[in-house]
PDB file of N, CA and C in Angstrom:
ATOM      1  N   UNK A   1     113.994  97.457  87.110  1.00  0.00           N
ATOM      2  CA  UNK A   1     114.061  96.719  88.355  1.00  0.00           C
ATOM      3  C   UNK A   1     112.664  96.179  88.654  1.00  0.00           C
ATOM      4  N   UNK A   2     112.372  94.695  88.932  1.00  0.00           N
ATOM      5  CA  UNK A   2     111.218  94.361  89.439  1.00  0.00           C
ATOM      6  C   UNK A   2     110.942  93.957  90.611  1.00  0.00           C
ATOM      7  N   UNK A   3     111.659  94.052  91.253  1.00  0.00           N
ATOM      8  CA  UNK A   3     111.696  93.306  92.748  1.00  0.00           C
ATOM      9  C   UNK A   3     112.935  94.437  93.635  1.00  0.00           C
ATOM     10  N   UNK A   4     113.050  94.732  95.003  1.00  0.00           N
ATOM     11  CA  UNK A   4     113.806  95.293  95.907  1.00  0.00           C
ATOM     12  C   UNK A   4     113.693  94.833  97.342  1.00  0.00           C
ATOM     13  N   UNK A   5     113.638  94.098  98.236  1.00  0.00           N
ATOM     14  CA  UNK A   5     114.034  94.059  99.201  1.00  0.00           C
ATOM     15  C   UNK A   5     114.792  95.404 100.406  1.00  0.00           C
ATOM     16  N   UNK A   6     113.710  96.101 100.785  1.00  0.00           N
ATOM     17  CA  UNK A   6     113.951  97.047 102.084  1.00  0.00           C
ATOM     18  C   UNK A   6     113.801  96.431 103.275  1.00  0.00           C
ATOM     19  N   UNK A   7     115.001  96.342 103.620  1.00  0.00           N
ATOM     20  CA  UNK A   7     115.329  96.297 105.389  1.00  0.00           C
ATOM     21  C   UNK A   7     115.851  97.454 105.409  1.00  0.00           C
ATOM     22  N   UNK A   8     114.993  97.105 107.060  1.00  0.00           N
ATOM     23  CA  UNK A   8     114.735  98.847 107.552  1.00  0.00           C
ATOM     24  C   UNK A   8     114.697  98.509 109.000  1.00  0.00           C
ATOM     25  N   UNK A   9     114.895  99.354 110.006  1.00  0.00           N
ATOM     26  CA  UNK A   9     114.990  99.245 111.357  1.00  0.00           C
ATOM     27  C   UNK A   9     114.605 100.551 112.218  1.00  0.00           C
ATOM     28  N   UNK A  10     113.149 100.819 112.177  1.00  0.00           N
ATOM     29  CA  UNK A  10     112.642 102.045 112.423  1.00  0.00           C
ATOM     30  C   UNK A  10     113.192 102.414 113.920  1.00  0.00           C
ATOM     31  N   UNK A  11     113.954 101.799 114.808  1.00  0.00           N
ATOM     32  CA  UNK A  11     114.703 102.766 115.491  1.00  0.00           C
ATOM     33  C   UNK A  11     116.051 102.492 115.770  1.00  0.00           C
ATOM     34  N   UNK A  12     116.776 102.162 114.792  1.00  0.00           N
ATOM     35  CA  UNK A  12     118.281 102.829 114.668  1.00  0.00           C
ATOM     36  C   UNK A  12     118.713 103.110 112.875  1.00  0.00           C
ATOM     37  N   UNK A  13     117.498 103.376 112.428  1.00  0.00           N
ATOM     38  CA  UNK A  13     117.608 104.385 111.020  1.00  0.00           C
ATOM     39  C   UNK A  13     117.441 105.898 111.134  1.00  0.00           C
ATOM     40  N   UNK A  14     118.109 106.496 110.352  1.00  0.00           N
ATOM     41  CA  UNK A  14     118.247 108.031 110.531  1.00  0.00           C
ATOM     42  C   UNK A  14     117.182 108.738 109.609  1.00  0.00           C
ATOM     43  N   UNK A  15     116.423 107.336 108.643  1.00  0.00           N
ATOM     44  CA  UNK A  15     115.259 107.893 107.709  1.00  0.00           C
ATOM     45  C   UNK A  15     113.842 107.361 108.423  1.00  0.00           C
ATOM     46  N   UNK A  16     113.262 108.387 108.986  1.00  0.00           N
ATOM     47  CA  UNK A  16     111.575 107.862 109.076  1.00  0.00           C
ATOM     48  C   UNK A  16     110.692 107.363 108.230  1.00  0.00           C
ATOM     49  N   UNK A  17     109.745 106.304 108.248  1.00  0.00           N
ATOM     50  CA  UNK A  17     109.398 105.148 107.217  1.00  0.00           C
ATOM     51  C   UNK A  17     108.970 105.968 105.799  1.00  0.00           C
ATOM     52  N   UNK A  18     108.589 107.159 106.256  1.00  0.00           N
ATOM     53  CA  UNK A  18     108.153 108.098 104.899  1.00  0.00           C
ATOM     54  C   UNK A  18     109.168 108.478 104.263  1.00  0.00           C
ATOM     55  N   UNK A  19     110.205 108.606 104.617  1.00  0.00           N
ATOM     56  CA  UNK A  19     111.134 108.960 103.893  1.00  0.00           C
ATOM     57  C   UNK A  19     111.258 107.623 102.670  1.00  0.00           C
ATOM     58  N   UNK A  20     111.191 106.589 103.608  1.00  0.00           N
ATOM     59  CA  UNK A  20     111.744 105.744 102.489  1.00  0.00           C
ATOM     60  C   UNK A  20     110.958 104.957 101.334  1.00  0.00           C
ATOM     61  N   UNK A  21     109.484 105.438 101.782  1.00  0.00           N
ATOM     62  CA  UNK A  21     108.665 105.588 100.433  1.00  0.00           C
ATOM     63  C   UNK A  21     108.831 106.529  99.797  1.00  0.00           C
ATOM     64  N   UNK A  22     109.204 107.799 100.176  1.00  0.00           N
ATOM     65  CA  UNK A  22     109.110 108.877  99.350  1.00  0.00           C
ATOM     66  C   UNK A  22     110.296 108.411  98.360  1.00  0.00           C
ATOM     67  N   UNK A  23     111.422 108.523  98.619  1.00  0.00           N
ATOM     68  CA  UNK A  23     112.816 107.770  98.302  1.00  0.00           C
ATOM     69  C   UNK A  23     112.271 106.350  96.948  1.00  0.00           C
ATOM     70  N   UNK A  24     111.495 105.438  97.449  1.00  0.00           N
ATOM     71  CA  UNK A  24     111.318 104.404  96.605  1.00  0.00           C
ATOM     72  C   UNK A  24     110.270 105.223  95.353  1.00  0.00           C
ATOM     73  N   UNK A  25     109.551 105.995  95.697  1.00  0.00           N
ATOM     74  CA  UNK A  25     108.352 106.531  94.399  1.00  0.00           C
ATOM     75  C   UNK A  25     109.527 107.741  94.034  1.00  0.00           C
ATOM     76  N   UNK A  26     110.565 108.151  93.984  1.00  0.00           N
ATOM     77  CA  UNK A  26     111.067 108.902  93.308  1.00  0.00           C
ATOM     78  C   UNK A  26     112.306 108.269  92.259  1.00  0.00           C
ATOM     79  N   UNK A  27     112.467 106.689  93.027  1.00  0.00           N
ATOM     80  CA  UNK A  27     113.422 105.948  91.928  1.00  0.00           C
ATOM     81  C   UNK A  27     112.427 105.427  90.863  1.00  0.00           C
ATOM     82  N   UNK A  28     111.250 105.462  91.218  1.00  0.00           N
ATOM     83  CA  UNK A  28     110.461 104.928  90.007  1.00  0.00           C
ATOM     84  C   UNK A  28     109.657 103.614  90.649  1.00  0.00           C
ATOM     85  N   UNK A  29     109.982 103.178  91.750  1.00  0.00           N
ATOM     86  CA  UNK A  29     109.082 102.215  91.908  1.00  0.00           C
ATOM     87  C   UNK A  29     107.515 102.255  92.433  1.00  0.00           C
ATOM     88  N   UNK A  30     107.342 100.884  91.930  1.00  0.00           N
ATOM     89  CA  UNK A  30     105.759 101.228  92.020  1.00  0.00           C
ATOM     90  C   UNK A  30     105.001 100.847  93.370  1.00  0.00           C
ATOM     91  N   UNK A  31     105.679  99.842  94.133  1.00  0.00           N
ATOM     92  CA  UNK A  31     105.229  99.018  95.172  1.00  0.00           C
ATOM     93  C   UNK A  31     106.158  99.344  96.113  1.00  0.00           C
ATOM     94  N   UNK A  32     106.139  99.120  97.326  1.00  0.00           N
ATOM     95  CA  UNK A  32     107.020  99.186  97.791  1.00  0.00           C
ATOM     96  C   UNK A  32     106.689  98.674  99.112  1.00  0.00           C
ATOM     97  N   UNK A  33     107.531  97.950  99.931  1.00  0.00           N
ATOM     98  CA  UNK A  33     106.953  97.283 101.119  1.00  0.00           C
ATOM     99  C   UNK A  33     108.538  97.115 102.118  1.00  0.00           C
ATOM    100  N   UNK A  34     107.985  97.550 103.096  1.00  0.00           N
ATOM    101  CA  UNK A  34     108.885  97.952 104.277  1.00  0.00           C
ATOM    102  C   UNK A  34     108.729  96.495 105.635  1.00  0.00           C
ATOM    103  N   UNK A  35     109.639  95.786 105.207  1.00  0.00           N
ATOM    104  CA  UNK A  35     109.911  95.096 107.237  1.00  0.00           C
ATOM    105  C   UNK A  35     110.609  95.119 108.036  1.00  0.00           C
ATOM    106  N   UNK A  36     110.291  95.389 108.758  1.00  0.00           N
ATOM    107  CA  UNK A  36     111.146  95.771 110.515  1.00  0.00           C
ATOM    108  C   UNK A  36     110.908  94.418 111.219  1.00  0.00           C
ATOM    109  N   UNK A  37     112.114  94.229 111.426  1.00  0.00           N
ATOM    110  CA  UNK A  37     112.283  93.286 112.516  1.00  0.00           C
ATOM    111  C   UNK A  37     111.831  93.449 113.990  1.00  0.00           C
ATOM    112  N   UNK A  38     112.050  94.869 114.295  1.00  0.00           N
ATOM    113  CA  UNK A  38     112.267  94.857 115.442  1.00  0.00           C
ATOM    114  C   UNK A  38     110.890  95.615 116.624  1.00  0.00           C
ATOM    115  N   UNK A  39     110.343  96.098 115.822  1.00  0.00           N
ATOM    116  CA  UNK A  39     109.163  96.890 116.188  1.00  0.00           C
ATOM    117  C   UNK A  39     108.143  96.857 114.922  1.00  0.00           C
ATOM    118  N   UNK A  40     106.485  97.478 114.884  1.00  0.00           N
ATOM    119  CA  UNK A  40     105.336  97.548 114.409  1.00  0.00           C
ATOM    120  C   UNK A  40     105.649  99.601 114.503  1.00  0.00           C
ATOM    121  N   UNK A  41     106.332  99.920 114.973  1.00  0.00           N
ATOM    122  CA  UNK A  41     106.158 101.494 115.741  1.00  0.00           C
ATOM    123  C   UNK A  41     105.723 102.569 114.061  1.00  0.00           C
ATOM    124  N   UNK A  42     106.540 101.988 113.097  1.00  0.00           N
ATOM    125  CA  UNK A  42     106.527 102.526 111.709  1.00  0.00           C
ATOM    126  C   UNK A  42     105.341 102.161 110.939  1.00  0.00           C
ATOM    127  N   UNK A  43     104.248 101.806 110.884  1.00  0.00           N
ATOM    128  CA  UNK A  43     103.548 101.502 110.572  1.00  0.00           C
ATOM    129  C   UNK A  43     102.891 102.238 109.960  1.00  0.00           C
ATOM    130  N   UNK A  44     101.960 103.053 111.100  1.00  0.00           N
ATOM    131  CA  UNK A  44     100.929 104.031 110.776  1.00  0.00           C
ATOM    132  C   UNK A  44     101.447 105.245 109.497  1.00  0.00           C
ATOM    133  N   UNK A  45     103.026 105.418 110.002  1.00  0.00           N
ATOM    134  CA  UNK A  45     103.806 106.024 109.086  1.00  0.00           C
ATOM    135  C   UNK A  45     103.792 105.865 108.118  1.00  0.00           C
ATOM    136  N   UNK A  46     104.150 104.581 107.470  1.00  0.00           N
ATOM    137  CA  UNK A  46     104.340 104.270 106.204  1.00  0.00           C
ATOM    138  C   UNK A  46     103.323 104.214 105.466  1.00  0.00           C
ATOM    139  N   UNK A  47     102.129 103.844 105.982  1.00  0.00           N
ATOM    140  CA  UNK A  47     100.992 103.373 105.346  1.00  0.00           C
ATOM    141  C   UNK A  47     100.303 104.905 104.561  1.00  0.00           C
ATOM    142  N   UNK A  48     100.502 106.156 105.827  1.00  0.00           N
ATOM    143  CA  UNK A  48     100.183 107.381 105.701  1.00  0.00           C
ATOM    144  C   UNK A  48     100.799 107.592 104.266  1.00  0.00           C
ATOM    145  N   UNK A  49     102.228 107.590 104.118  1.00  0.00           N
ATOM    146  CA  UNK A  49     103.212 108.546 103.785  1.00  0.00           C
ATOM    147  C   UNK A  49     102.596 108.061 102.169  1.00  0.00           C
ATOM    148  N   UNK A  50     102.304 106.662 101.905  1.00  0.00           N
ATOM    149  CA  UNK A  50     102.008 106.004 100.699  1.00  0.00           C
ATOM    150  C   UNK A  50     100.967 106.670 100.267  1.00  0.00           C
ATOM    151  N   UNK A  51      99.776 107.140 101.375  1.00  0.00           N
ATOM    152  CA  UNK A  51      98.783 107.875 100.197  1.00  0.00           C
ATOM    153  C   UNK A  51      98.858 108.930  99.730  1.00  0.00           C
ATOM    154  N   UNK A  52      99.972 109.669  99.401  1.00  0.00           N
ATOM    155  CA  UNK A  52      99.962 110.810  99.230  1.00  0.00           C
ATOM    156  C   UNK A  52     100.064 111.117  97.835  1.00  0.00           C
ATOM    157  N   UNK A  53      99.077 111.829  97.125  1.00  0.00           N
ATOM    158  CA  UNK A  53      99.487 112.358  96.136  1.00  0.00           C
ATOM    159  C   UNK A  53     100.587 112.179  95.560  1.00  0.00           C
ATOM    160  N   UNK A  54     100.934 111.615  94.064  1.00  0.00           N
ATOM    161  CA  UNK A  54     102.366 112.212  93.820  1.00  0.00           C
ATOM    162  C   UNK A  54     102.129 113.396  93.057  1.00  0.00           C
ATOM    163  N   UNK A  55     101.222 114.045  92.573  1.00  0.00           N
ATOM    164  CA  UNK A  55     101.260 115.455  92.092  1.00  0.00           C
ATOM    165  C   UNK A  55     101.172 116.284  92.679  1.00  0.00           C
ATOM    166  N   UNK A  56     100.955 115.897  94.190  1.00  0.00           N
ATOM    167  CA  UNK A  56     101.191 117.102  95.334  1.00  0.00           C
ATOM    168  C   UNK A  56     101.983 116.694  96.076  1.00  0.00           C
ATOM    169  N   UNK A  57     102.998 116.386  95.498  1.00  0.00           N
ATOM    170  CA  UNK A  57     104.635 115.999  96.862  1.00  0.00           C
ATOM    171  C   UNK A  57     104.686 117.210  97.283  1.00  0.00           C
ATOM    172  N   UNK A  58     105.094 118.248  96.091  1.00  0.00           N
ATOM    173  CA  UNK A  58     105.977 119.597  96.794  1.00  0.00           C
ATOM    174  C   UNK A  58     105.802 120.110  97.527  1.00  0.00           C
ATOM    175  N   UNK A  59     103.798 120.015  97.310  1.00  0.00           N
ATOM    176  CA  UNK A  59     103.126 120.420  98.739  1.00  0.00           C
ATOM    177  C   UNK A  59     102.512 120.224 100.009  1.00  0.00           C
ATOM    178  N   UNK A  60     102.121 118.545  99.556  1.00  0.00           N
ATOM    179  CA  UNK A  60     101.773 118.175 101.035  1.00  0.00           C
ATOM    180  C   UNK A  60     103.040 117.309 101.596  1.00  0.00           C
ATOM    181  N   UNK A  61     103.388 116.774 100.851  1.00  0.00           N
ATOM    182  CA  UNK A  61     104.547 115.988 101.720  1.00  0.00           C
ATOM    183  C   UNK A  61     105.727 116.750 102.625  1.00  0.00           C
ATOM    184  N   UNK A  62     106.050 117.757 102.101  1.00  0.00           N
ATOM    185  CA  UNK A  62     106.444 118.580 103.422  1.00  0.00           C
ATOM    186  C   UNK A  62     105.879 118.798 104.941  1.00  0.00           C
ATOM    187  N   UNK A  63     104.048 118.987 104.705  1.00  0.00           N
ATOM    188  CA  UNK A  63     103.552 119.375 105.426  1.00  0.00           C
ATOM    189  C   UNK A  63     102.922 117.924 106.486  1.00  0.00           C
ATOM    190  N   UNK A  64     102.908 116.672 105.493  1.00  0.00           N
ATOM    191  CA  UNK A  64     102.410 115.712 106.101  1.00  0.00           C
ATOM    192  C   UNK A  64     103.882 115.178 106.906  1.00  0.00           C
ATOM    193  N   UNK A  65     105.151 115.298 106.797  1.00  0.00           N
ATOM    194  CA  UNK A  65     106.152 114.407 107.415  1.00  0.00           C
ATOM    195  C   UNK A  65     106.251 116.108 108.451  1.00  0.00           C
ATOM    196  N   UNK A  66     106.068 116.734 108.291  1.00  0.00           N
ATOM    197  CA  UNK A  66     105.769 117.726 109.809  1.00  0.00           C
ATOM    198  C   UNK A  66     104.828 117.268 110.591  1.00  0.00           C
ATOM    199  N   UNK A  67     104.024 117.100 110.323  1.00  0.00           N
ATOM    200  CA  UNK A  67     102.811 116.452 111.176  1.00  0.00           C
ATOM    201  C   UNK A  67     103.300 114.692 111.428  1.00  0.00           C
ATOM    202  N   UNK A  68     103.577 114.637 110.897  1.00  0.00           N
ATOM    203  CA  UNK A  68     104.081 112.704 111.668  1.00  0.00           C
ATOM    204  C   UNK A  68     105.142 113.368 112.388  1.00  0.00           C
ATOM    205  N   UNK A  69     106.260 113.950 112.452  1.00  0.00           N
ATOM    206  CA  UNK A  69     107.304 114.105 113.108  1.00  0.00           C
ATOM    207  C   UNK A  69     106.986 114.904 114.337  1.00  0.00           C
ATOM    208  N   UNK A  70     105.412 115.777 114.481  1.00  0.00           N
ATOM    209  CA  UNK A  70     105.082 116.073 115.893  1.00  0.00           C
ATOM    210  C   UNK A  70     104.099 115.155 116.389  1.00  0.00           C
ATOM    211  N   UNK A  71     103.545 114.342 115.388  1.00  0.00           N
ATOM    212  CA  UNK A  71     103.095 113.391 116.266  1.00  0.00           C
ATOM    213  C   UNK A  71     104.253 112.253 117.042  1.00  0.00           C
ATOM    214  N   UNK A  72     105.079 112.467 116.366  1.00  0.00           N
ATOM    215  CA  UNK A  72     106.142 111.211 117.391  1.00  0.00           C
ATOM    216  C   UNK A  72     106.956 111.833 118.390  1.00  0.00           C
ATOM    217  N   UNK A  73     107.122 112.915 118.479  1.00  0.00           N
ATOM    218  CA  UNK A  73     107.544 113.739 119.507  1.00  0.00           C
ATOM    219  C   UNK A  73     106.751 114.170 120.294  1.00  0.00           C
ATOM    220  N   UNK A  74     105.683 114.285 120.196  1.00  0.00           N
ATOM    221  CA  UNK A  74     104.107 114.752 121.743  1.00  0.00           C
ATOM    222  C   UNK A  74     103.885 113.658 121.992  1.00  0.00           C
TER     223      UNK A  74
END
């Protein structure tokens, strides 16, 4: 696959923007780029969720989508 098109609608999706990088680097892709129509609110999210290690998913990415998910709730 060289190309994908994600529409996404960071508030009436049931996946937070990290999810759906995590989701795109586990099908194998390399790039991946997220637009919302409707809000900027996913942003900081996505941008985060992208630097993460992929040889430390098991361990920080648990711990980093805990920490975005209390930052959007406080």
């Amino acid at each position: 696959m060289t190309f994908i098109s994600i529409n996404y609608s960071y508030i009436y999706n049931h996946w937070p923007p990290s999810r759906i990088v995590f989701e795109a680097w586990k099908a194998g892709l390399k790039y991946t780029g997220i637009v919302d129509f409707d809000t900027i609110a996913g942003i900081e999210e996505t941008l985060l969720a992208g630097k993460v290690k992929v040889y430390y998913y098991r361990e920080v990415l648990p711990l980093l989508l805990q920490e975005i998910l209390l930052r959007n709730i406080l």
